[in-house]
C-alpha atoms as a PDB file:
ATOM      1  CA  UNK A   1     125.542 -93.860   2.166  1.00  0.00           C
ATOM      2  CA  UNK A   2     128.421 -92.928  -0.028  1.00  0.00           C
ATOM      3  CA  UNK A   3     127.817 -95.690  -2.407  1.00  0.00           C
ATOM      4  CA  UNK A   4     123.999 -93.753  -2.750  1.00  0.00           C
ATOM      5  CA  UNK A   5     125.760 -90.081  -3.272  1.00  0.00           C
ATOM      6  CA  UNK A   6     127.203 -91.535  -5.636  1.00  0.00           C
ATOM      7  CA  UNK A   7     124.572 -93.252  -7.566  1.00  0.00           C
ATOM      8  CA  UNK A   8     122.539 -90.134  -7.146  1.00  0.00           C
ATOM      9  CA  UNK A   9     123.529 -88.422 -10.401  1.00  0.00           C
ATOM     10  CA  UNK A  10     122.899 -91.280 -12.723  1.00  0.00           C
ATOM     11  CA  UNK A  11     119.766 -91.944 -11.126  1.00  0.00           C
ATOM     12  CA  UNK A  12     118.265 -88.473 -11.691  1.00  0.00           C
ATOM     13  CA  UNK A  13     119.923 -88.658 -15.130  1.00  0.00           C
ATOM     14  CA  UNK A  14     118.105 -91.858 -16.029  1.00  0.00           C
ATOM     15  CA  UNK A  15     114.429 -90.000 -14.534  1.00  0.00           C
ATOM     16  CA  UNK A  16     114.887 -87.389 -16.910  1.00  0.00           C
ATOM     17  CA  UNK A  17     115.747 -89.315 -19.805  1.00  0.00           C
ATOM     18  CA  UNK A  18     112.420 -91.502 -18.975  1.00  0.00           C
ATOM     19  CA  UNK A  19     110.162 -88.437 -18.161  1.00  0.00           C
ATOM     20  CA  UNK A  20     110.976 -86.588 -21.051  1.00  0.00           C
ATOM     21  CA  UNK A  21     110.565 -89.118 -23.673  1.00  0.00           C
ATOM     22  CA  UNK A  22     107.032 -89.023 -25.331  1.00  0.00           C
ATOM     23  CA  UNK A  23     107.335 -91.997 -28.077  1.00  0.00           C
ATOM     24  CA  UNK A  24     108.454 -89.241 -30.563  1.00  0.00           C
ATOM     25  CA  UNK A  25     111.995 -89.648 -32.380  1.00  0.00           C
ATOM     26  CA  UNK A  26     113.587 -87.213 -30.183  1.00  0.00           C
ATOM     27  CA  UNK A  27     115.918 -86.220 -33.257  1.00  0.00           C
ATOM     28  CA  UNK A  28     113.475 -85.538 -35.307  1.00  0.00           C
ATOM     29  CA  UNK A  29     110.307 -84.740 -33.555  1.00  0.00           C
ATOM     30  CA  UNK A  30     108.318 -83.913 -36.838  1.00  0.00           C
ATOM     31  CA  UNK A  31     104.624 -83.790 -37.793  1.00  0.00           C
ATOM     32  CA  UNK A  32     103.054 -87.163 -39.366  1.00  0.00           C
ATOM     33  CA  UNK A  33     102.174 -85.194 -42.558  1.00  0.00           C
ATOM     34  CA  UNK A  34     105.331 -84.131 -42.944  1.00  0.00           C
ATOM     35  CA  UNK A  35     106.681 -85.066 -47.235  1.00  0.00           C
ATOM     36  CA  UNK A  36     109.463 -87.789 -47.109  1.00  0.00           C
ATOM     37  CA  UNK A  37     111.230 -89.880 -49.404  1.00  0.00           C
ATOM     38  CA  UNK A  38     111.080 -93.424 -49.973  1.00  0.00           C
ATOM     39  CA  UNK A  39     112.581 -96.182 -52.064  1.00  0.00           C
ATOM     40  CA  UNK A  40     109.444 -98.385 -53.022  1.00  0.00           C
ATOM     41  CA  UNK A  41     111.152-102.105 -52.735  1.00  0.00           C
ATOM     42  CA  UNK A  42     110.583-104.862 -50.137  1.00  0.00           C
ATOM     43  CA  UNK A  43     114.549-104.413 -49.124  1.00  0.00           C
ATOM     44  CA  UNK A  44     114.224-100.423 -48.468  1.00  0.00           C
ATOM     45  CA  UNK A  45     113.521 -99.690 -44.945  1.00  0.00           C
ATOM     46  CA  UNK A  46     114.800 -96.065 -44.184  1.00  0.00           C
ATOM     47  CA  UNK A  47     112.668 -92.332 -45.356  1.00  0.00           C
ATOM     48  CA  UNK A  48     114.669 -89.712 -46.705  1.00  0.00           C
ATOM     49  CA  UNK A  49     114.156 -85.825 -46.094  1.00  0.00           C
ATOM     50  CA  UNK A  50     115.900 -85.140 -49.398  1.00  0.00           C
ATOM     51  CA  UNK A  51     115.117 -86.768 -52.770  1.00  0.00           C
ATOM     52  CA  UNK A  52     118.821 -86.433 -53.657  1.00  0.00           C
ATOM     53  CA  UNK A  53     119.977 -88.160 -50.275  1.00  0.00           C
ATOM     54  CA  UNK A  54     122.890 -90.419 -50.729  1.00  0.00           C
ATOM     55  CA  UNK A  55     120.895 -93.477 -49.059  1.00  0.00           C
ATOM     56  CA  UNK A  56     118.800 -93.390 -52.167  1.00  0.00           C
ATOM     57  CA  UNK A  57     121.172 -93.862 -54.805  1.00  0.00           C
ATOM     58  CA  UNK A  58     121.339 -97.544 -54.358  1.00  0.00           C
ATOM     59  CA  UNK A  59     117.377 -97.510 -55.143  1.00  0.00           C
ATOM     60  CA  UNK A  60     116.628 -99.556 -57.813  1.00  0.00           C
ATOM     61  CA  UNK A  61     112.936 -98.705 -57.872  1.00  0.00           C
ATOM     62  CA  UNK A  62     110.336 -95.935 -57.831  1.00  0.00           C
ATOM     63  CA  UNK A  63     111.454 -92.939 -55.377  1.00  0.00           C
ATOM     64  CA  UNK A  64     108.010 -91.694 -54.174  1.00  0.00           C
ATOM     65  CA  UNK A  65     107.315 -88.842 -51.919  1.00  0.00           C
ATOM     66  CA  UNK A  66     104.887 -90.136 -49.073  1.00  0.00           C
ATOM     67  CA  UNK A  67     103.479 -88.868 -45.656  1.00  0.00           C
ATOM     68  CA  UNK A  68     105.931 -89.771 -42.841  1.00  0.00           C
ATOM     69  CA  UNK A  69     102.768 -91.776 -41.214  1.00  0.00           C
ATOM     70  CA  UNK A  70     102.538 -93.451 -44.990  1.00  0.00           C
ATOM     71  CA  UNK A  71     105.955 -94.384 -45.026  1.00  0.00           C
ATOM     72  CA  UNK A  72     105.570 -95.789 -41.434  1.00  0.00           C
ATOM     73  CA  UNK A  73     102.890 -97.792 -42.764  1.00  0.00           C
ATOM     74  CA  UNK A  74     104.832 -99.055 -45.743  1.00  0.00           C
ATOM     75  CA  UNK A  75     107.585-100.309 -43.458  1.00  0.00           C
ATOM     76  CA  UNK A  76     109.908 -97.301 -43.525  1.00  0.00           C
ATOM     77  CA  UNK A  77     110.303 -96.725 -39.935  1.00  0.00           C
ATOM     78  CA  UNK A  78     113.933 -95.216 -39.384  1.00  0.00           C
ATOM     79  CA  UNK A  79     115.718 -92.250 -40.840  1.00  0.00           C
ATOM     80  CA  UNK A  80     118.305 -92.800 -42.604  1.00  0.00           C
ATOM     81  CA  UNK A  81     122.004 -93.163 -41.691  1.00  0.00           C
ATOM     82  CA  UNK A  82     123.270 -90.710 -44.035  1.00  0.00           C
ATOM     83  CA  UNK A  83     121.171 -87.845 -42.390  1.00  0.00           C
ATOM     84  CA  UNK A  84     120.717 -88.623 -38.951  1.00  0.00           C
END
């Protein structure tokens, strides 16, 4: 029984965590339309909220402002580092 008073915060911890997420990032939790910033290569995988983001200096190629749901689509599926 103590063993289970215990456990009993980590359990109801762990519910909410997987009750409350919806598939959304919960970081960002933005609208599909919402303008990003891409680096058009096969290598780039991150969007950018600013055009002047540090991630994109090392883009060698077109910078393109898409749809989030576009750059989804194009492979660009996590923010990036430098502004999460």
């Amino acid at each position: 029984m103590k063993k289970l008073l215990k456990a009993l915060p980590l359990i109801l911890f762990s519910a909410i965590i997987a009750f409350s997420f919806n598939g959304e990032d919960p970081r960002t939790n933005i609208s599909p339309n919402t303008k990003v910033f891409i680096c058009v290569s096969e290598g780039a995988y991150a969007y950018h909220y600013k055009k002047n983001c540090r991630g994109l200096g090392n883009c060698k190629h077109e910078i393109k402002e898409v749809t989030l749901e576009e750059a989804f689509k194009k492979g660009k599926k996590k923010l990036c580092g430098w502004e999460d």
